[in-house]
PDB file of N, CA and C in Angstrom:
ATOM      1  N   UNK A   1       0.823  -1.192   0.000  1.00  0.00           N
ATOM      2  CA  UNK A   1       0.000   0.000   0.000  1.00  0.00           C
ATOM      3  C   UNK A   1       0.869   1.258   0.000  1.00  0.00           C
ATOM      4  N   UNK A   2       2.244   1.140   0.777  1.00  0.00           N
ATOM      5  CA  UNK A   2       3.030   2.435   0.638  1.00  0.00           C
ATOM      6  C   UNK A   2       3.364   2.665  -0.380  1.00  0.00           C
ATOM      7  N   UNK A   3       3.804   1.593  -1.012  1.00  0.00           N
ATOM      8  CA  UNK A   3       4.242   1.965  -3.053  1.00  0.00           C
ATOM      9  C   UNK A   3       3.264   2.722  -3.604  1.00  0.00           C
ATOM     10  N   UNK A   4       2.076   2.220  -3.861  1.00  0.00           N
ATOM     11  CA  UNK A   4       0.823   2.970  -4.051  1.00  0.00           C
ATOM     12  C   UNK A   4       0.801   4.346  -3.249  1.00  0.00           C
ATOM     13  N   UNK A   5       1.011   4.477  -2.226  1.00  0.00           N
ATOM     14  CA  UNK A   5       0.967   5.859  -2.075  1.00  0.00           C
ATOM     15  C   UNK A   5       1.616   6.806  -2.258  1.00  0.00           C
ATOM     16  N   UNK A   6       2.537   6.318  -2.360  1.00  0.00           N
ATOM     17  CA  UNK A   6       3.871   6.922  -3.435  1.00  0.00           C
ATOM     18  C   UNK A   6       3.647   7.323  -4.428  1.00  0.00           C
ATOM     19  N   UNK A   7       3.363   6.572  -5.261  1.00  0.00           N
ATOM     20  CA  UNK A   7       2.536   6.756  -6.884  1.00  0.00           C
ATOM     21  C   UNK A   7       1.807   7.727  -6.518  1.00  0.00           C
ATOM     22  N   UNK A   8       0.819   7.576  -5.805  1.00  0.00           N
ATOM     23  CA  UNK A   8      -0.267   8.948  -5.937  1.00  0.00           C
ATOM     24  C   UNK A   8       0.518  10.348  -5.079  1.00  0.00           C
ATOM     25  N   UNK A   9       1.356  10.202  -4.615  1.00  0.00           N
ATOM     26  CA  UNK A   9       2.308  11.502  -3.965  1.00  0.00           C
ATOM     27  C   UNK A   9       2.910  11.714  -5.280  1.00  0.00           C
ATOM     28  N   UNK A  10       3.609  11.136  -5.914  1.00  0.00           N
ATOM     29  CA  UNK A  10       4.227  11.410  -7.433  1.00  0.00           C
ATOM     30  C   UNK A  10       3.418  12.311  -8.069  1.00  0.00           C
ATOM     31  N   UNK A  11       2.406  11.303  -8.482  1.00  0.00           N
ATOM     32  CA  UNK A  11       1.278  12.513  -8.814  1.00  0.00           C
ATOM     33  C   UNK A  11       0.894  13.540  -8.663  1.00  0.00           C
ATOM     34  N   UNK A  12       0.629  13.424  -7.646  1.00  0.00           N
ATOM     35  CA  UNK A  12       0.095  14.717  -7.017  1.00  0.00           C
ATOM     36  C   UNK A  12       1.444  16.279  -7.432  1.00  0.00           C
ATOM     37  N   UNK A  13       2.595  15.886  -6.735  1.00  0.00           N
ATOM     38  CA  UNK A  13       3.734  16.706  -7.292  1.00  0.00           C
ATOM     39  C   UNK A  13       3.847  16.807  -8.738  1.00  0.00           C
ATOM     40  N   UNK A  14       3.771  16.208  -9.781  1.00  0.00           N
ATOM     41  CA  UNK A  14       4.229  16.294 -11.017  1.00  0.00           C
ATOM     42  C   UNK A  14       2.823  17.091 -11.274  1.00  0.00           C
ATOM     43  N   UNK A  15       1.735  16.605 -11.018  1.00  0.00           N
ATOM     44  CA  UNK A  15       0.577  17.706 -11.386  1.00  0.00           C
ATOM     45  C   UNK A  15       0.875  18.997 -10.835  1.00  0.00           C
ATOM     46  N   UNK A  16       1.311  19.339  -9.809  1.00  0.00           N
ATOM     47  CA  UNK A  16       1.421  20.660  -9.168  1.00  0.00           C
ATOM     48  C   UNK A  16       2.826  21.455 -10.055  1.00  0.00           C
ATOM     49  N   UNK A  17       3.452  20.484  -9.935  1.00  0.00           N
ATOM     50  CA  UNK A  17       5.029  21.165 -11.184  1.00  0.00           C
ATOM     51  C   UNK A  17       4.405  22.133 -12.559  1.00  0.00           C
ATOM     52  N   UNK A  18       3.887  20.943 -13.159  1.00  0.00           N
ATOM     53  CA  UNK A  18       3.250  21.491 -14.531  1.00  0.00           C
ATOM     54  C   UNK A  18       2.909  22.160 -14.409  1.00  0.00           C
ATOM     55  N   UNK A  19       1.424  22.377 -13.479  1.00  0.00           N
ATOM     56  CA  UNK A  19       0.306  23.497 -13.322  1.00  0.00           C
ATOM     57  C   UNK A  19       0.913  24.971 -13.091  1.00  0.00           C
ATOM     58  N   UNK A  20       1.923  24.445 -12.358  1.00  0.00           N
ATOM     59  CA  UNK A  20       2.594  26.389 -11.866  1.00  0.00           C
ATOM     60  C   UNK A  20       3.938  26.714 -13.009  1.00  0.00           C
ATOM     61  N   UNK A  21       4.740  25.818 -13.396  1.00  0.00           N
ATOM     62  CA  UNK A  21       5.067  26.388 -14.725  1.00  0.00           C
ATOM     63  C   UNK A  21       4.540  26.717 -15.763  1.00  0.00           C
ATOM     64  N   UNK A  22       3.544  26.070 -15.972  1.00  0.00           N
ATOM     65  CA  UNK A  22       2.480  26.661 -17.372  1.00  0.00           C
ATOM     66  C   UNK A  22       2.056  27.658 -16.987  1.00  0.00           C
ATOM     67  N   UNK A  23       1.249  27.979 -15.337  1.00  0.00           N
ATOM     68  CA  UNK A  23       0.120  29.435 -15.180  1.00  0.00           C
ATOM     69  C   UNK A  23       1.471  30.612 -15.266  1.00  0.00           C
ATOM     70  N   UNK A  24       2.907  29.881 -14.817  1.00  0.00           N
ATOM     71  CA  UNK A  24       3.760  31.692 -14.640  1.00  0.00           C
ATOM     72  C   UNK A  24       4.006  31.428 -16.330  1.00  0.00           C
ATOM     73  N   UNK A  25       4.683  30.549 -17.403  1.00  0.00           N
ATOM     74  CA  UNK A  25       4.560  30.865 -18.754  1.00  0.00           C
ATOM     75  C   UNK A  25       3.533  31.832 -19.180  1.00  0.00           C
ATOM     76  N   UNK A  26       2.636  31.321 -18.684  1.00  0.00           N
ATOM     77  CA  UNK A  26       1.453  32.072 -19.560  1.00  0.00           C
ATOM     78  C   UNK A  26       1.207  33.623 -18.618  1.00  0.00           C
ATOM     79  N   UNK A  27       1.479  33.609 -17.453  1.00  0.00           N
ATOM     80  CA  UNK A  27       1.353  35.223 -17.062  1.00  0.00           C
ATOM     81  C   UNK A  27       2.796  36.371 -17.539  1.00  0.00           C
ATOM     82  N   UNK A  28       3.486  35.643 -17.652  1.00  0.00           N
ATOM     83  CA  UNK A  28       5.105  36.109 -18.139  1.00  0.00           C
ATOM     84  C   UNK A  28       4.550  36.716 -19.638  1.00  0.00           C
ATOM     85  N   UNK A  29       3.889  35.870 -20.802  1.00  0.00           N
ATOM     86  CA  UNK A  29       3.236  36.091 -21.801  1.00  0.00           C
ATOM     87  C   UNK A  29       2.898  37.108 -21.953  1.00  0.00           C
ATOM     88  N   UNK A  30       1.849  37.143 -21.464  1.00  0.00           N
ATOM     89  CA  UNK A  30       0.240  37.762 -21.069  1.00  0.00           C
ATOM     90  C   UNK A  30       0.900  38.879 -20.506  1.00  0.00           C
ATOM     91  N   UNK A  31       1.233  39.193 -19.986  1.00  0.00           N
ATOM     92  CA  UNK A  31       1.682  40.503 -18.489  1.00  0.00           C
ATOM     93  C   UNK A  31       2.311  41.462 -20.036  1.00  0.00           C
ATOM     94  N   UNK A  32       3.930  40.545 -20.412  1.00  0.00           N
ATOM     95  CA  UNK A  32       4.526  41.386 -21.620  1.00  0.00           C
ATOM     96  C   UNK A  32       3.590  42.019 -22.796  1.00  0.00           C
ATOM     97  N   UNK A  33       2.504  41.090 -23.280  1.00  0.00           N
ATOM     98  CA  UNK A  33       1.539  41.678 -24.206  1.00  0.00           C
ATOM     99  C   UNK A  33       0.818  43.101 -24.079  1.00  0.00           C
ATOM    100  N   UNK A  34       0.390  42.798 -22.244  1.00  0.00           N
ATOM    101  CA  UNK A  34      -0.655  44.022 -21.822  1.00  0.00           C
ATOM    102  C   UNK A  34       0.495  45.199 -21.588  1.00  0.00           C
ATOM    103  N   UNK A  35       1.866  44.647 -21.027  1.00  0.00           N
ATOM    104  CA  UNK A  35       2.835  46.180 -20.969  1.00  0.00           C
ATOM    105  C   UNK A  35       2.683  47.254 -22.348  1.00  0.00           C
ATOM    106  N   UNK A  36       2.458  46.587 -23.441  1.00  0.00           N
ATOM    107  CA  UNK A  36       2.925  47.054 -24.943  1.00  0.00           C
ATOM    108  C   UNK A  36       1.448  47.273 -25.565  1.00  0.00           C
ATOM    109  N   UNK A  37       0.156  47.470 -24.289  1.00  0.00           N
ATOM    110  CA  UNK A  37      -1.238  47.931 -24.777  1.00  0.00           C
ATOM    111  C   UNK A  37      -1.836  46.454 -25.877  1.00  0.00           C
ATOM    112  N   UNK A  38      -1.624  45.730 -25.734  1.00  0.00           N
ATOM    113  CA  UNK A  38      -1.930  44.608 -26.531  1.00  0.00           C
ATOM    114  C   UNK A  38      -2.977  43.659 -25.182  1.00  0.00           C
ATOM    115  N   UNK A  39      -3.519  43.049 -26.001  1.00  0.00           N
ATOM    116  CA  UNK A  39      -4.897  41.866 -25.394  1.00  0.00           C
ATOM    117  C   UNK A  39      -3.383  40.747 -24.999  1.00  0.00           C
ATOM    118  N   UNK A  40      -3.363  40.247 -23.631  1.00  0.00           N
ATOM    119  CA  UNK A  40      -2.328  39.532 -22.909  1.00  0.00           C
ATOM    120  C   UNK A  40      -3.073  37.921 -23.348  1.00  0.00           C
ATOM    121  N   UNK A  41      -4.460  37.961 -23.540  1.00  0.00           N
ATOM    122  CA  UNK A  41      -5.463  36.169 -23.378  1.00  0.00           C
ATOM    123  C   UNK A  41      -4.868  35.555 -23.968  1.00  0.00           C
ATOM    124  N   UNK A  42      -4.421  35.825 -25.815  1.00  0.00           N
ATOM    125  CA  UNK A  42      -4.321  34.984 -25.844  1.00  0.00           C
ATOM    126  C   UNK A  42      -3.104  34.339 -26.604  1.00  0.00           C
ATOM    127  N   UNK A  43      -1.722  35.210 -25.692  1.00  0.00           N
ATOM    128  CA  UNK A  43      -0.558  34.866 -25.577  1.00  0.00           C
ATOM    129  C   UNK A  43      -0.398  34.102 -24.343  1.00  0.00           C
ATOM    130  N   UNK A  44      -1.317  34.281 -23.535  1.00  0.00           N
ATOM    131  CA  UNK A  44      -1.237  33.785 -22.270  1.00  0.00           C
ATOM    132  C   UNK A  44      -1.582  32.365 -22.303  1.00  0.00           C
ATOM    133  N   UNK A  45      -2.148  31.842 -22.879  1.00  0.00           N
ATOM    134  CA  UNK A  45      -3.260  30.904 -23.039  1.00  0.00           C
ATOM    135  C   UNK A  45      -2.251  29.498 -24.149  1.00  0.00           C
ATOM    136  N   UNK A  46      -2.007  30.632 -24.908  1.00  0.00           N
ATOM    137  CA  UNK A  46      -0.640  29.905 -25.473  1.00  0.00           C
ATOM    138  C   UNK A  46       0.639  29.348 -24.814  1.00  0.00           C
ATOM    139  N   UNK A  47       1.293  30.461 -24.493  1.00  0.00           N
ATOM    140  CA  UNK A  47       2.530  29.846 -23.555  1.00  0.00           C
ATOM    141  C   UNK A  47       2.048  29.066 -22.288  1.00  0.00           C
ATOM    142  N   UNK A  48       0.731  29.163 -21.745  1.00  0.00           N
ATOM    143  CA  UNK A  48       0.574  28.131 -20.553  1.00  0.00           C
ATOM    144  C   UNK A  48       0.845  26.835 -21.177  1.00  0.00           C
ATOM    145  N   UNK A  49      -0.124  26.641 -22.563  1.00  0.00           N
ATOM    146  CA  UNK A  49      -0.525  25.098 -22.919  1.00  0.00           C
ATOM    147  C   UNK A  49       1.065  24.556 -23.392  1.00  0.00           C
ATOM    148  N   UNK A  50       1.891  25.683 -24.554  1.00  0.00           N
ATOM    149  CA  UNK A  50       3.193  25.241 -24.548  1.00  0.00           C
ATOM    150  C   UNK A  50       3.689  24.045 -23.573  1.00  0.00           C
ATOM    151  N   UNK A  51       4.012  25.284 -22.214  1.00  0.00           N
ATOM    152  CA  UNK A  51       4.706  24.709 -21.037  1.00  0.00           C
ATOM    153  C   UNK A  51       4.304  23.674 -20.797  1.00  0.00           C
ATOM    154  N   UNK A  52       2.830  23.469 -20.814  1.00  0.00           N
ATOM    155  CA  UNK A  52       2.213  22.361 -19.828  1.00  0.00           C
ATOM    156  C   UNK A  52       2.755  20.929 -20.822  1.00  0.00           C
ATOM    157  N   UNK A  53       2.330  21.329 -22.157  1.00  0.00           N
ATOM    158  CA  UNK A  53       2.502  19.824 -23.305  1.00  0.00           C
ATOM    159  C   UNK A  53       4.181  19.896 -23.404  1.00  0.00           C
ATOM    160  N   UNK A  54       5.107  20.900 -23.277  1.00  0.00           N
ATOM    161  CA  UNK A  54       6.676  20.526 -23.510  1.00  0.00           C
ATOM    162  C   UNK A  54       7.102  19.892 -21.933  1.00  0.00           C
ATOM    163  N   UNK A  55       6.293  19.631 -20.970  1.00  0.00           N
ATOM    164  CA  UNK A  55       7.208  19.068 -20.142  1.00  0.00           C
ATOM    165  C   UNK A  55       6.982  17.706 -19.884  1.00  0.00           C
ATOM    166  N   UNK A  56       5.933  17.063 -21.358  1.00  0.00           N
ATOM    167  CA  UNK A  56       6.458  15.753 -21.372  1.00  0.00           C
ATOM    168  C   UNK A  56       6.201  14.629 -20.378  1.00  0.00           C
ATOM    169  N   UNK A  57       5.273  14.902 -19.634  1.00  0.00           N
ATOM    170  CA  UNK A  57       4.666  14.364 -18.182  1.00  0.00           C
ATOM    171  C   UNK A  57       4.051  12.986 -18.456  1.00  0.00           C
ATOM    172  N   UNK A  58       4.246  11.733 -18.150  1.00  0.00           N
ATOM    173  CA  UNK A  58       4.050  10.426 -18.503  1.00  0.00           C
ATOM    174  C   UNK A  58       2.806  10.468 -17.583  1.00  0.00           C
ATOM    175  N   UNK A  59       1.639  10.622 -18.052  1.00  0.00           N
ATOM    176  CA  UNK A  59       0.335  10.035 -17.616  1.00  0.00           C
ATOM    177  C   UNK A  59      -0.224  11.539 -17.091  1.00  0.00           C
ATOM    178  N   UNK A  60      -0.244  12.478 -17.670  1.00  0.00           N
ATOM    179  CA  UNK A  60      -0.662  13.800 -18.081  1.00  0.00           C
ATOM    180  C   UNK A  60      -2.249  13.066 -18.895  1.00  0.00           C
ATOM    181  N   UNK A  61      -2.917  12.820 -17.915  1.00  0.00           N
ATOM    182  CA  UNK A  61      -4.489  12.893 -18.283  1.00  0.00           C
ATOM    183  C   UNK A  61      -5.295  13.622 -18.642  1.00  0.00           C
ATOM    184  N   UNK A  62      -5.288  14.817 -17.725  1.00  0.00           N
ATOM    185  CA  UNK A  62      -6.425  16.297 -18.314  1.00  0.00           C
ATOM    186  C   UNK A  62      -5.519  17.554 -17.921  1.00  0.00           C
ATOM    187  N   UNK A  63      -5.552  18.328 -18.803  1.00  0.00           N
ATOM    188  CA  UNK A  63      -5.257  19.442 -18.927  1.00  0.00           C
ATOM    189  C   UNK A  63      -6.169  20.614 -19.526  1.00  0.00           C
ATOM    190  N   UNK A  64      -6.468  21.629 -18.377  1.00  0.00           N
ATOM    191  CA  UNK A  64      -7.266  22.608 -18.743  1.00  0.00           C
ATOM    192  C   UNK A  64      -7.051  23.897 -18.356  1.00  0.00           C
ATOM    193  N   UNK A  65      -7.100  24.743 -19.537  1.00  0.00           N
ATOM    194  CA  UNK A  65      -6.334  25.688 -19.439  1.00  0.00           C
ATOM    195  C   UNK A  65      -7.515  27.077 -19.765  1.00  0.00           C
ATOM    196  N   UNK A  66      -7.572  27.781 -18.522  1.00  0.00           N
ATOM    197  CA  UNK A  66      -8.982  28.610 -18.842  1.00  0.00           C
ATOM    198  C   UNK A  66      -8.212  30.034 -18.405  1.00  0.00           C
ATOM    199  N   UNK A  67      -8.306  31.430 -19.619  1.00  0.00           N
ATOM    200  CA  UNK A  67      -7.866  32.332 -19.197  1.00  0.00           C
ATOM    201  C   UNK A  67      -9.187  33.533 -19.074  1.00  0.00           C
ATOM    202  N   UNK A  68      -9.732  34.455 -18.245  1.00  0.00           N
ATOM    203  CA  UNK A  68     -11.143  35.278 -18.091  1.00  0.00           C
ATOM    204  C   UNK A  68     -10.582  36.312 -17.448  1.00  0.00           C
ATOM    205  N   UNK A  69     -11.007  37.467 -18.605  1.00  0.00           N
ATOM    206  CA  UNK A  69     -10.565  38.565 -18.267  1.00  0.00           C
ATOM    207  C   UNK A  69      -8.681  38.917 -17.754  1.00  0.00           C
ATOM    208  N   UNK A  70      -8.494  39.161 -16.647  1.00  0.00           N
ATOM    209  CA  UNK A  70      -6.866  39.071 -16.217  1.00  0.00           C
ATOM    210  C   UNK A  70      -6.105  37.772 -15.899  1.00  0.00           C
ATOM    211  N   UNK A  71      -7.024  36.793 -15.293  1.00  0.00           N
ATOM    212  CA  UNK A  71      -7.106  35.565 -14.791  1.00  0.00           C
ATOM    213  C   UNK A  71      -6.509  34.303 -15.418  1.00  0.00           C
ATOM    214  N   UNK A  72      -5.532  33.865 -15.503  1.00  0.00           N
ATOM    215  CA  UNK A  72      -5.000  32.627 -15.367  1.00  0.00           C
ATOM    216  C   UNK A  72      -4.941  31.145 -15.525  1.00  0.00           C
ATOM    217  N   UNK A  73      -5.728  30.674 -15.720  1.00  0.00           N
ATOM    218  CA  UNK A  73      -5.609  29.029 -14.868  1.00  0.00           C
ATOM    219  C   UNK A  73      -5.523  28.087 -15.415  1.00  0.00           C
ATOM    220  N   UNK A  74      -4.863  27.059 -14.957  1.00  0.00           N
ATOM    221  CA  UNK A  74      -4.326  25.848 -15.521  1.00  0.00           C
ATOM    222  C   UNK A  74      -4.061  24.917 -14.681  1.00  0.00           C
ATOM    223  N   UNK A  75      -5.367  23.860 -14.763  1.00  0.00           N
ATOM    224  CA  UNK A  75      -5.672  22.913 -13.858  1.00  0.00           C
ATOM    225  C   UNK A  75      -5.009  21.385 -14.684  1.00  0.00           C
ATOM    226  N   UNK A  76      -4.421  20.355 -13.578  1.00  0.00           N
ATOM    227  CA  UNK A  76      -3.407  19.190 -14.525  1.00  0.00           C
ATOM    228  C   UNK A  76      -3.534  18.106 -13.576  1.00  0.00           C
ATOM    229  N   UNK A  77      -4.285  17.106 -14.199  1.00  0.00           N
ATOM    230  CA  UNK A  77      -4.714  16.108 -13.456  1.00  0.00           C
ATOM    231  C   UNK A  77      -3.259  14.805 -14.419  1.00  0.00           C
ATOM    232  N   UNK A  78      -2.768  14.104 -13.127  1.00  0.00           N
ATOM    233  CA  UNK A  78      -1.958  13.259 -13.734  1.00  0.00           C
ATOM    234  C   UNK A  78      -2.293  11.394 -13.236  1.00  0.00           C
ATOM    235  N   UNK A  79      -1.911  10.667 -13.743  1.00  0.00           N
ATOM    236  CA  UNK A  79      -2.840   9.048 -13.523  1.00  0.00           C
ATOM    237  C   UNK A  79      -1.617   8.424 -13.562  1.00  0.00           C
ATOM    238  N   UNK A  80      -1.333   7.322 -12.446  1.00  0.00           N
ATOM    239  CA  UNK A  80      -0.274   6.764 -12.092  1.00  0.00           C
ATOM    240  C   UNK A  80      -0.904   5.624 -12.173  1.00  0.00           C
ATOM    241  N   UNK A  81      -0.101   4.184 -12.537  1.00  0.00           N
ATOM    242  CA  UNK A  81      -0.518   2.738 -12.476  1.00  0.00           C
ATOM    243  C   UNK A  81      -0.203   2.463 -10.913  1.00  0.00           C
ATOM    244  N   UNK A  82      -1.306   1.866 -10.136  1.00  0.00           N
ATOM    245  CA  UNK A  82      -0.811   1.013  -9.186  1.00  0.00           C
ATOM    246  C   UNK A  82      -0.058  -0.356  -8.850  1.00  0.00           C
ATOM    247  N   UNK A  83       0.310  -1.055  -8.264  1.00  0.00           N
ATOM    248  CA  UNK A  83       1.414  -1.985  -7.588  1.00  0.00           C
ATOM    249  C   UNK A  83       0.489  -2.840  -7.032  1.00  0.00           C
ATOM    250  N   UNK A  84       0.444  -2.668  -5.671  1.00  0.00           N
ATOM    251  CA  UNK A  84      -0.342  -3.840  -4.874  1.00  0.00           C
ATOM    252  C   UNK A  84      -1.774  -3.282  -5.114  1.00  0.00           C
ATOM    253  N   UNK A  85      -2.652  -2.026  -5.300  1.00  0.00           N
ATOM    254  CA  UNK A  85      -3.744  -1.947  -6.044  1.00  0.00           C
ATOM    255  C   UNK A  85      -4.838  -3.207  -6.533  1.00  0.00           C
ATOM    256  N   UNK A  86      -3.501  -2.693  -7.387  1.00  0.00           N
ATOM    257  CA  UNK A  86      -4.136  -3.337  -8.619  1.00  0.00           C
ATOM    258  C   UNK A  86      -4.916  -4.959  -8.698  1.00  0.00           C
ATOM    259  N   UNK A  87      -3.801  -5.724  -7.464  1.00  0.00           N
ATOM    260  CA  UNK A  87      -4.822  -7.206  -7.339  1.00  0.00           C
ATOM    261  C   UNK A  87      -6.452  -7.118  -6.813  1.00  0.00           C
ATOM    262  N   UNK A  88      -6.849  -5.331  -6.134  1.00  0.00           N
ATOM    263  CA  UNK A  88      -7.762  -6.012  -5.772  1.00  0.00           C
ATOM    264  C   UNK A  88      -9.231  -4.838  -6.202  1.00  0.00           C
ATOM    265  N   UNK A  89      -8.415  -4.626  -8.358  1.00  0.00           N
ATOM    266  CA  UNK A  89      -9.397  -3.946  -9.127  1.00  0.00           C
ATOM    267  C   UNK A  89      -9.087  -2.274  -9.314  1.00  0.00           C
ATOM    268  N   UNK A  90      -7.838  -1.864  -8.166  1.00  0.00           N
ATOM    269  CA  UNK A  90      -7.764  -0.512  -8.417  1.00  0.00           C
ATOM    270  C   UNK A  90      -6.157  -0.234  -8.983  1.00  0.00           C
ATOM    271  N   UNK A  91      -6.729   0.322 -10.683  1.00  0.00           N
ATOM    272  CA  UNK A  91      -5.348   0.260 -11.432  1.00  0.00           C
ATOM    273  C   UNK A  91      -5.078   1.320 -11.777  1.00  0.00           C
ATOM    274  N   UNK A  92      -5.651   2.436 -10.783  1.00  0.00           N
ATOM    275  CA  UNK A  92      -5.010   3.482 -11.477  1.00  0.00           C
ATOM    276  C   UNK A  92      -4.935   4.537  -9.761  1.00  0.00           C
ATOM    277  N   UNK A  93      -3.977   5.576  -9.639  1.00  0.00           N
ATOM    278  CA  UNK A  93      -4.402   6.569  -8.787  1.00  0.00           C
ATOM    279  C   UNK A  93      -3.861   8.034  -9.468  1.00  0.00           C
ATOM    280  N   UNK A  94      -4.653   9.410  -9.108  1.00  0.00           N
ATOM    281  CA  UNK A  94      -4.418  10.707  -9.739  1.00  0.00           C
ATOM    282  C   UNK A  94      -4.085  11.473  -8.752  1.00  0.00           C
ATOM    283  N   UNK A  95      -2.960  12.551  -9.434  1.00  0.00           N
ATOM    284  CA  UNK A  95      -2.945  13.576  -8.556  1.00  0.00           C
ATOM    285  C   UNK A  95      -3.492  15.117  -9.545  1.00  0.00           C
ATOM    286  N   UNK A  96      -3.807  15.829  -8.638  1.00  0.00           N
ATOM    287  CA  UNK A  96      -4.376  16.741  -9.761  1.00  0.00           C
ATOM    288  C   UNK A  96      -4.307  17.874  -8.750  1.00  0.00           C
ATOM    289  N   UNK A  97      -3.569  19.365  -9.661  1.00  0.00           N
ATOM    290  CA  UNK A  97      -3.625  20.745  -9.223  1.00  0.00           C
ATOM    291  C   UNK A  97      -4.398  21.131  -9.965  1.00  0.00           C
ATOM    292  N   UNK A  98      -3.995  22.904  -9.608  1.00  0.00           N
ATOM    293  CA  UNK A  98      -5.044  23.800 -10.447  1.00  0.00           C
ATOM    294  C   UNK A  98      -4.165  25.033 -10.039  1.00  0.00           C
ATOM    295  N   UNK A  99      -3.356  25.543 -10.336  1.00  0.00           N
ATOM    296  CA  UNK A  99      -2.860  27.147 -10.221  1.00  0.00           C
ATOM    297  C   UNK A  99      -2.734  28.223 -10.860  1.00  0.00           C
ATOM    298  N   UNK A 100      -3.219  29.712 -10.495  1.00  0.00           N
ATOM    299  CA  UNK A 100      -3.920  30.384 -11.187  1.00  0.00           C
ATOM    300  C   UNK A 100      -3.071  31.997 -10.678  1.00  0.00           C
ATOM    301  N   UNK A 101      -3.371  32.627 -11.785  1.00  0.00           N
ATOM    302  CA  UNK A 101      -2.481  33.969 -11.676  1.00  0.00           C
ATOM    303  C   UNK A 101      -3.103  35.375 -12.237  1.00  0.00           C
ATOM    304  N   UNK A 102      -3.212  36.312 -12.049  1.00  0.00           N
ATOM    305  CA  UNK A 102      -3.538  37.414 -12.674  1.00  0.00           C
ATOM    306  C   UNK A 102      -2.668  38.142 -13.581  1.00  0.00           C
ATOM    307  N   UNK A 103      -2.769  38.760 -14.976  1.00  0.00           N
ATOM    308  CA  UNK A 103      -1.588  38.726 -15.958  1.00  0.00           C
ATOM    309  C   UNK A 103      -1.876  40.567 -15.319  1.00  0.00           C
ATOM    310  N   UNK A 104      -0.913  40.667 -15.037  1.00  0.00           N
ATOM    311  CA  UNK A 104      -0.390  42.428 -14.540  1.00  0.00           C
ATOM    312  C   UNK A 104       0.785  43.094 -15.667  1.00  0.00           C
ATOM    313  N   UNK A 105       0.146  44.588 -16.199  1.00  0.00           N
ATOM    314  CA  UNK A 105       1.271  44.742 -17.236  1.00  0.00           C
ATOM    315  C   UNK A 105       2.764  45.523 -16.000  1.00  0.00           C
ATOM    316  N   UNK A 106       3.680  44.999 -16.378  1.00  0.00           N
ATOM    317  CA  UNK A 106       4.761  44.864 -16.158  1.00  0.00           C
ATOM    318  C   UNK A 106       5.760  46.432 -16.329  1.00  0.00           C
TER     319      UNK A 106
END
């Protein structure tokens, strides 16, 4: 059962990694756009999803990436195989963030 919980602690961290490098990509974006009087959404929205799909995350399940008005967010659910689980029907466990930022011009 500790292996397994491991796995889902993995998870849980590699979802939280992604989620906050993609939301600062995309406010880093976004922030530079609005300094230079430009719409920040949907540079922002871009460099989040970039970040989130270039870091390549093995069992990167859902990724959702919602930017409203100044707002941010990029929620990353990740799915780990279980170990001892699994004999008794449970073959999978998730960890899943969500971190979110306001794009401020710079």
């Amino acid at each position: 059962m500790a292996v397994d919980g491991a796995e889902q602690a993995r998870a849980a961290r590699l979802a939280h990694t992604v989620a906050a490098e993609a939301v600062r990509a995309g406010c880093e974006e976004g922030s530079a756009a609005q300094l230079v009087g430009q719409d920040g959404s949907g540079s922002a929205r871009k460099a989040a999803e970039k970040s989130a799909r270039g870091a390549e995350i093995k069992g990167m399940s859902q990724l959702a990436i919602d930017v409203e008005g100044d707002a941010v967010s990029v929620a990353v659910q990740v799915t780990r195989p279980t170990h001892l689980l699994s004999l008794i029907g449970v073959l999978e466990v998730h960890g899943q963030a969500r971190e979110m930022c306001t794009l401020m011009a710079r």
